[in-house]
N, C-alpha and C. Protein backbone atom coordinates (compact mmCIF):
# COMPACT_ATOMS: atom_id res chain seq x y z
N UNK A 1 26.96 -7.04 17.01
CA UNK A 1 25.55 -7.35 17.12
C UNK A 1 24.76 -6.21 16.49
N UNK A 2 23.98 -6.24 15.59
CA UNK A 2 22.89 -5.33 15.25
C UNK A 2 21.54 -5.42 15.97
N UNK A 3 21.42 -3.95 15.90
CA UNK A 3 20.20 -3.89 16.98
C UNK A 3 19.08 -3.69 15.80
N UNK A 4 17.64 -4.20 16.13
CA UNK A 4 16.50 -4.24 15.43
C UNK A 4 16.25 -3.37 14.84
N UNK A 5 16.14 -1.75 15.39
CA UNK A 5 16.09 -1.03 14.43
C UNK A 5 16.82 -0.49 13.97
N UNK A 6 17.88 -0.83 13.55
CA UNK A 6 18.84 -0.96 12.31
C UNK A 6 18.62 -1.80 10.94
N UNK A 7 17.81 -2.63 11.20
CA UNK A 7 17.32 -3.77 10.62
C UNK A 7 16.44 -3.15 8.91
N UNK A 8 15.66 -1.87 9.62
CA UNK A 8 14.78 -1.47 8.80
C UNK A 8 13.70 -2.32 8.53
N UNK A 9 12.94 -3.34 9.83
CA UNK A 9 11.68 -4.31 9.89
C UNK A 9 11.02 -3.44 10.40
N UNK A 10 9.62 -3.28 10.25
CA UNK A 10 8.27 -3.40 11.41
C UNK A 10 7.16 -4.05 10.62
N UNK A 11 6.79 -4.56 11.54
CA UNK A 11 5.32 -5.41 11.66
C UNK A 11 4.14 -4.37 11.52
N UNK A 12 4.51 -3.32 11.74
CA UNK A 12 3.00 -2.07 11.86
C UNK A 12 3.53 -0.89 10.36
N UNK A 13 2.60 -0.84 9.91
CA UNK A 13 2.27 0.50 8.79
C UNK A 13 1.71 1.53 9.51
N UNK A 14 2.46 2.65 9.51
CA UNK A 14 2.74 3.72 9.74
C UNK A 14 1.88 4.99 8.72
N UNK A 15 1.31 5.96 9.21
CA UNK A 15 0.82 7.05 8.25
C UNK A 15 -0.85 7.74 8.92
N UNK A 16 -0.86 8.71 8.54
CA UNK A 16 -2.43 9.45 8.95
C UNK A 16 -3.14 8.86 7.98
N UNK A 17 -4.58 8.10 8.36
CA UNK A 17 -5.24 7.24 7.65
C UNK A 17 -6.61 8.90 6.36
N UNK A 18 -6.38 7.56 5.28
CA UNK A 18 -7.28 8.96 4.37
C UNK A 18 -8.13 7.86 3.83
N UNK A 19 -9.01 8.71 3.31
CA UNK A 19 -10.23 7.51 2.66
C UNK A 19 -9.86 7.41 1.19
N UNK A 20 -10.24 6.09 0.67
CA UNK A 20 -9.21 5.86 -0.79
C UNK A 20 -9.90 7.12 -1.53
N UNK A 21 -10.69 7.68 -1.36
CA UNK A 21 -11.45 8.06 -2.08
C UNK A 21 -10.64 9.94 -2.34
N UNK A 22 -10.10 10.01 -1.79
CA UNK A 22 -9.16 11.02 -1.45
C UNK A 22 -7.85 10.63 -2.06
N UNK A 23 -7.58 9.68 -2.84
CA UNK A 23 -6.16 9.29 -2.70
C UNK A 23 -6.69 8.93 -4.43
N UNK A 24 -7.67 8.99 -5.20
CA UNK A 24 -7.84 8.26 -6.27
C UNK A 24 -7.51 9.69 -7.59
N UNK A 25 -6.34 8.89 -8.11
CA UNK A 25 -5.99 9.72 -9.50
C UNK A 25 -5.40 10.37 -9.02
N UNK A 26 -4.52 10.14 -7.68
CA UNK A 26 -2.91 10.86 -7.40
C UNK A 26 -2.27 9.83 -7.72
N UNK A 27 -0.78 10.57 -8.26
CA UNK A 27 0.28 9.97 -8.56
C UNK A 27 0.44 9.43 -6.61
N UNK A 28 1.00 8.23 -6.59
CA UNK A 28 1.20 8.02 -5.41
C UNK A 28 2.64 6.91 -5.86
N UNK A 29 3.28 6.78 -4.08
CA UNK A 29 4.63 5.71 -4.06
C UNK A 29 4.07 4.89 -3.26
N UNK A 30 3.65 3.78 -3.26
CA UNK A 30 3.34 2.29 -2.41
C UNK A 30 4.97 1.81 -1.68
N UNK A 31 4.53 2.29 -0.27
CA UNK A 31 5.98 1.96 0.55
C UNK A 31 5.72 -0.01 1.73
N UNK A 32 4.49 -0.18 1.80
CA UNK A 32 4.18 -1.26 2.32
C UNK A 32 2.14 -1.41 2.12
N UNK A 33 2.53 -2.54 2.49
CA UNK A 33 0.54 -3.14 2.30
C UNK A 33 0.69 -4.43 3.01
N UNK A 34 -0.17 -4.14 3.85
CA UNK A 34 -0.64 -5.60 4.48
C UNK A 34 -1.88 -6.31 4.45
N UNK A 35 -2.27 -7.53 4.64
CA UNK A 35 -3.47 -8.01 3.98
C UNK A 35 -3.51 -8.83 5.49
N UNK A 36 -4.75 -8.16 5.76
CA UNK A 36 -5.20 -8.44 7.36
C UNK A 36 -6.61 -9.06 7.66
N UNK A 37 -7.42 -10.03 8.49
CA UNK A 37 -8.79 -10.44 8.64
C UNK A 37 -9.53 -9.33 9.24
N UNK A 38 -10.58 -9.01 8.40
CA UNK A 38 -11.32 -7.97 9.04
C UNK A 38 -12.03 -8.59 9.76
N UNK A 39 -12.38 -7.14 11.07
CA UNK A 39 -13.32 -7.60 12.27
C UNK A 39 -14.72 -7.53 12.21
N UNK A 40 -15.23 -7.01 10.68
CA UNK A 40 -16.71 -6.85 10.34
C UNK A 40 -16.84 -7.63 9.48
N UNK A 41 -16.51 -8.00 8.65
CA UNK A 41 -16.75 -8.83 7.58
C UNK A 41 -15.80 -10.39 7.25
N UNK A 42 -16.42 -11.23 6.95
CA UNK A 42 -15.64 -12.61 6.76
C UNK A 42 -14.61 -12.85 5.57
N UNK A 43 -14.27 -11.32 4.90
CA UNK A 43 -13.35 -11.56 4.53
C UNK A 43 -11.78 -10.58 4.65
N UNK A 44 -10.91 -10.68 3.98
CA UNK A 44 -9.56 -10.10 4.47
C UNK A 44 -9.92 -8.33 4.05
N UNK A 45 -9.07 -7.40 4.90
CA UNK A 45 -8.66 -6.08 4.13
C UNK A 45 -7.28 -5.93 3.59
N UNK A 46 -7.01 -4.59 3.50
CA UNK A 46 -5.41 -4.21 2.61
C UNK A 46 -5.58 -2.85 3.28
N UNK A 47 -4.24 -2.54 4.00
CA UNK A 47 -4.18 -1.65 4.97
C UNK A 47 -2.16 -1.45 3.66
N UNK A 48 -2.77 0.00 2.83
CA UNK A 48 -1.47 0.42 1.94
C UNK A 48 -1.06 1.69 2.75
N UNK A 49 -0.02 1.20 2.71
CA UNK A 49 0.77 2.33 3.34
C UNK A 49 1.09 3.45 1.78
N UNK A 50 1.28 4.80 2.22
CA UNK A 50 1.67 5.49 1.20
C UNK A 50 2.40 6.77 0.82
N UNK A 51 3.09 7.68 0.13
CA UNK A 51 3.19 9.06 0.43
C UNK A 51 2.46 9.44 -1.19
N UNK A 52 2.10 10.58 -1.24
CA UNK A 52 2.34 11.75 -2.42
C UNK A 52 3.48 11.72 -3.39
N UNK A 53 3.18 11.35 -4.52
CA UNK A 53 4.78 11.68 -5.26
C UNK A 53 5.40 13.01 -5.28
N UNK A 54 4.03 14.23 -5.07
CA UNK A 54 4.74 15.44 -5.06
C UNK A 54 5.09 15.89 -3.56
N UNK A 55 4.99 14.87 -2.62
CA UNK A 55 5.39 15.62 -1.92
C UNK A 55 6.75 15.22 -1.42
N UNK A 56 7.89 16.54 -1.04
CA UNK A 56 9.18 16.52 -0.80
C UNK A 56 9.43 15.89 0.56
N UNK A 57 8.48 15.71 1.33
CA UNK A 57 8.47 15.13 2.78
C UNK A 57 8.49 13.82 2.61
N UNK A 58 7.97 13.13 1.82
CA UNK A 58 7.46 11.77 1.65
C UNK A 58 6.89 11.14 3.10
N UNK A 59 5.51 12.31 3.23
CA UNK A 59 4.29 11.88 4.67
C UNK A 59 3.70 10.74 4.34
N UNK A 60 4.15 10.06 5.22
CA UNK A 60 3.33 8.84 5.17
C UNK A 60 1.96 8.77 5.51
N UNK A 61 1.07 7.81 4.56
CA UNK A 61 -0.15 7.92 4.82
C UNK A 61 -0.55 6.32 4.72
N UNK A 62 -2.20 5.96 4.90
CA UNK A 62 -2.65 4.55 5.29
C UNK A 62 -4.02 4.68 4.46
N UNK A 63 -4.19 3.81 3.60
CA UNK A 63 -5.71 4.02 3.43
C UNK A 63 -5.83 2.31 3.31
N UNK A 64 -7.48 1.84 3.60
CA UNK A 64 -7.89 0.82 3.79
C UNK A 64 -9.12 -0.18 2.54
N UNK A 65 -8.59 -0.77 2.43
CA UNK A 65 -9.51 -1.40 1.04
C UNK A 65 -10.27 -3.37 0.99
N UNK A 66 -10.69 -3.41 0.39
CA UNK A 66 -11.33 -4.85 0.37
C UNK A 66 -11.25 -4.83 -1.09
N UNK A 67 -10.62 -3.95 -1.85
CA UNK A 67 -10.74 -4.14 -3.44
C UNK A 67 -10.00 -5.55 -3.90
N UNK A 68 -10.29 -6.89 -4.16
CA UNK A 68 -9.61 -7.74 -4.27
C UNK A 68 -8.81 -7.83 -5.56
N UNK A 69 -9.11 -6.97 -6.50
CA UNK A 69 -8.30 -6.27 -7.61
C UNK A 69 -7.41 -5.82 -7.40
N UNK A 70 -7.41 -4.63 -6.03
CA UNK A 70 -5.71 -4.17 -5.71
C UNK A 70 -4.72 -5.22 -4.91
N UNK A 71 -5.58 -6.32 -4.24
CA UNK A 71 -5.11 -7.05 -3.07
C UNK A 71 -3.70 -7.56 -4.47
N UNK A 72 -4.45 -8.18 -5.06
CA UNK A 72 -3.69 -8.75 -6.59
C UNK A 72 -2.63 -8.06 -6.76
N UNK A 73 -3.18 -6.93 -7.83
CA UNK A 73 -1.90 -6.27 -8.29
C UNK A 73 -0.54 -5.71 -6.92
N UNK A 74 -1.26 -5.86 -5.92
CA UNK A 74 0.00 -5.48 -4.74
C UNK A 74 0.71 -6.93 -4.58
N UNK A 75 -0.24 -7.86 -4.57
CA UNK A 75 0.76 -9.38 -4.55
C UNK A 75 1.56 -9.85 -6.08
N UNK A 76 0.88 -9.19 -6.80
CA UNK A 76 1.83 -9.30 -8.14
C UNK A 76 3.05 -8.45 -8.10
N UNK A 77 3.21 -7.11 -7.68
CA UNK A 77 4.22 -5.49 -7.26
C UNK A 77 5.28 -6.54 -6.34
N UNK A 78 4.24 -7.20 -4.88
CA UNK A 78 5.67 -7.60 -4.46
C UNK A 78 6.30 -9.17 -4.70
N UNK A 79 5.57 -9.77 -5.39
CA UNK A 79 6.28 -10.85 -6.31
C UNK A 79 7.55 -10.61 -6.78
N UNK A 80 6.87 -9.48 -8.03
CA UNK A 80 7.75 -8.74 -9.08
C UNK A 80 9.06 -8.12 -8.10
N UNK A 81 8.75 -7.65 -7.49
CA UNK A 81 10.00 -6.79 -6.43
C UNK A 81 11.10 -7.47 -5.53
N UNK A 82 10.20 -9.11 -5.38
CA UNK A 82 11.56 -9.86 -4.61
C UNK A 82 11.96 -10.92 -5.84
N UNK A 83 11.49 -11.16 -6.97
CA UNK A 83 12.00 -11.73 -7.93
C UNK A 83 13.56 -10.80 -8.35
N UNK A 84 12.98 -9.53 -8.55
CA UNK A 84 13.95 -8.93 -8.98
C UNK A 84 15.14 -7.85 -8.02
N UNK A 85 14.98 -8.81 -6.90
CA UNK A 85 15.39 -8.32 -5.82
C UNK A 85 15.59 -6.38 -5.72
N UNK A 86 14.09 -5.84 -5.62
CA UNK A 86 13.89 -4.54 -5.61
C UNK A 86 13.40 -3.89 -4.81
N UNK A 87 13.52 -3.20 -3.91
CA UNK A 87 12.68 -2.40 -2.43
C UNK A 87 11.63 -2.46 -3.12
N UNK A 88 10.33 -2.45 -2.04
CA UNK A 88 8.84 -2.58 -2.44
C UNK A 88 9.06 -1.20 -2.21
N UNK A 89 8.64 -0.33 -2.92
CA UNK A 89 8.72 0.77 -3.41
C UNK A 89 7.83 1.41 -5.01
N UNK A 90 6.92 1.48 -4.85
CA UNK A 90 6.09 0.99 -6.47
C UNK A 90 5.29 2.82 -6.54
N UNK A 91 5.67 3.28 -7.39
CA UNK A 91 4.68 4.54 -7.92
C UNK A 91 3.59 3.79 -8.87
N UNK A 92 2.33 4.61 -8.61
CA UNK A 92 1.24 4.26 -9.26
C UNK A 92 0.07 5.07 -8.96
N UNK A 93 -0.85 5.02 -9.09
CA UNK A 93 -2.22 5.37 -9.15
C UNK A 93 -3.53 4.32 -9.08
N UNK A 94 -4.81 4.85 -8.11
CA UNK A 94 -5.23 3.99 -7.83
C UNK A 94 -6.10 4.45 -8.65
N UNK A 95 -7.07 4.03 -9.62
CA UNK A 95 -8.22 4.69 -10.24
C UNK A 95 -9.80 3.73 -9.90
N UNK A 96 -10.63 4.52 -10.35
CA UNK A 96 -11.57 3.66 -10.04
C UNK A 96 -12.57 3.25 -11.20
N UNK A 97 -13.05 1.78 -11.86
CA UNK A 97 -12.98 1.92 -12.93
C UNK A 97 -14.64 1.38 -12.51
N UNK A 98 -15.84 1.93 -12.87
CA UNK A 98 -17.18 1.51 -13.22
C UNK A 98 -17.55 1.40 -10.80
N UNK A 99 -17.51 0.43 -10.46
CA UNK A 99 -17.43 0.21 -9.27
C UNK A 99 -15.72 -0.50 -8.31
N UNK A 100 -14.96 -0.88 -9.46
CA UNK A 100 -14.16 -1.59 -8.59
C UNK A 100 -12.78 -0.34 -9.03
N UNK A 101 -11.79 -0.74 -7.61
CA UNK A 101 -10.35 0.17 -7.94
C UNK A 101 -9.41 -1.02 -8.22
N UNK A 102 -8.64 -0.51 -8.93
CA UNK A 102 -7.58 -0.81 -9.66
C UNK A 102 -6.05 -0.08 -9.29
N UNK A 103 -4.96 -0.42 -9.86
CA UNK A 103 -3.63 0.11 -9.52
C UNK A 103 -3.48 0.26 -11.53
N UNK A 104 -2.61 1.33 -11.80
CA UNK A 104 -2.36 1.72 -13.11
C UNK A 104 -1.15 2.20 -12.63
C-alpha cells in the first residue's frame, strides 16, 4: 500500500507570498499554479508557486495575479508538459510589457 505522501500530490501551493512586482525580470522555475475564484472580484486569480533560479535552496515562493495573459501561457506550459509527459517544472521570466505581464 502507498501512503499519500509518497504520492508527491497536494492540493495547497506552498511558499512566502511576494508581490509580482518583486519577482519581475528574475530568472525564475514555475513549480505549480493554480487558477482559483477570487473573493473580491467576479473574476478568477493565479496563485504561482515559485523558486529563484539562483537560488541553491530552491525557497519556495507564491505570488498572486489576475494577468489573463499569464493564466494562458501557464495553461499552454502545462498542456505542453502533460503532452510531453514532463514535470511541470518551467524556467522563465515574468516581464511586464506597457500595462499587462507576460511569461518569456
Amino acid at each position: 500500500m502507498i501512503k499519500f505522501s509518497e504520492m508527491g500530490l497536494s492540493d495547497a501551493l506552498e511558499g512566502s507570498k511576494m508581490s509580482i512586482n518583486d519577482v519581475i525580470g528574475h530568472e525564475i522555475v514555475i513549480t505549480g499554479a493554480e487558477n482559483k475564484p477570487s473573493k473580491f472580484k467576479a473574476e478568477n486569480y493565479l496563485t504561482i508557486q515559485f523558486y529563484f533560479l539562483n537560488d541553491e535552496n530552491k525557497t519556495k515562493h507564491i505570488v498572486f495575479t489576475g494577468s489573463e495573459i499569464i493564466k494562458k501561457n501557464i495553461e499552454q506550459a502545462k498542456e505542453y508538459c502533460k503532452v510531453n509527459n514532463e514535470e511541470f517544472e518551467v524556467q522563465t521570466k515574468i516581464v511586464q510589457t506597457g500595462k499587462f505581464y507576460t511569461l518569456v
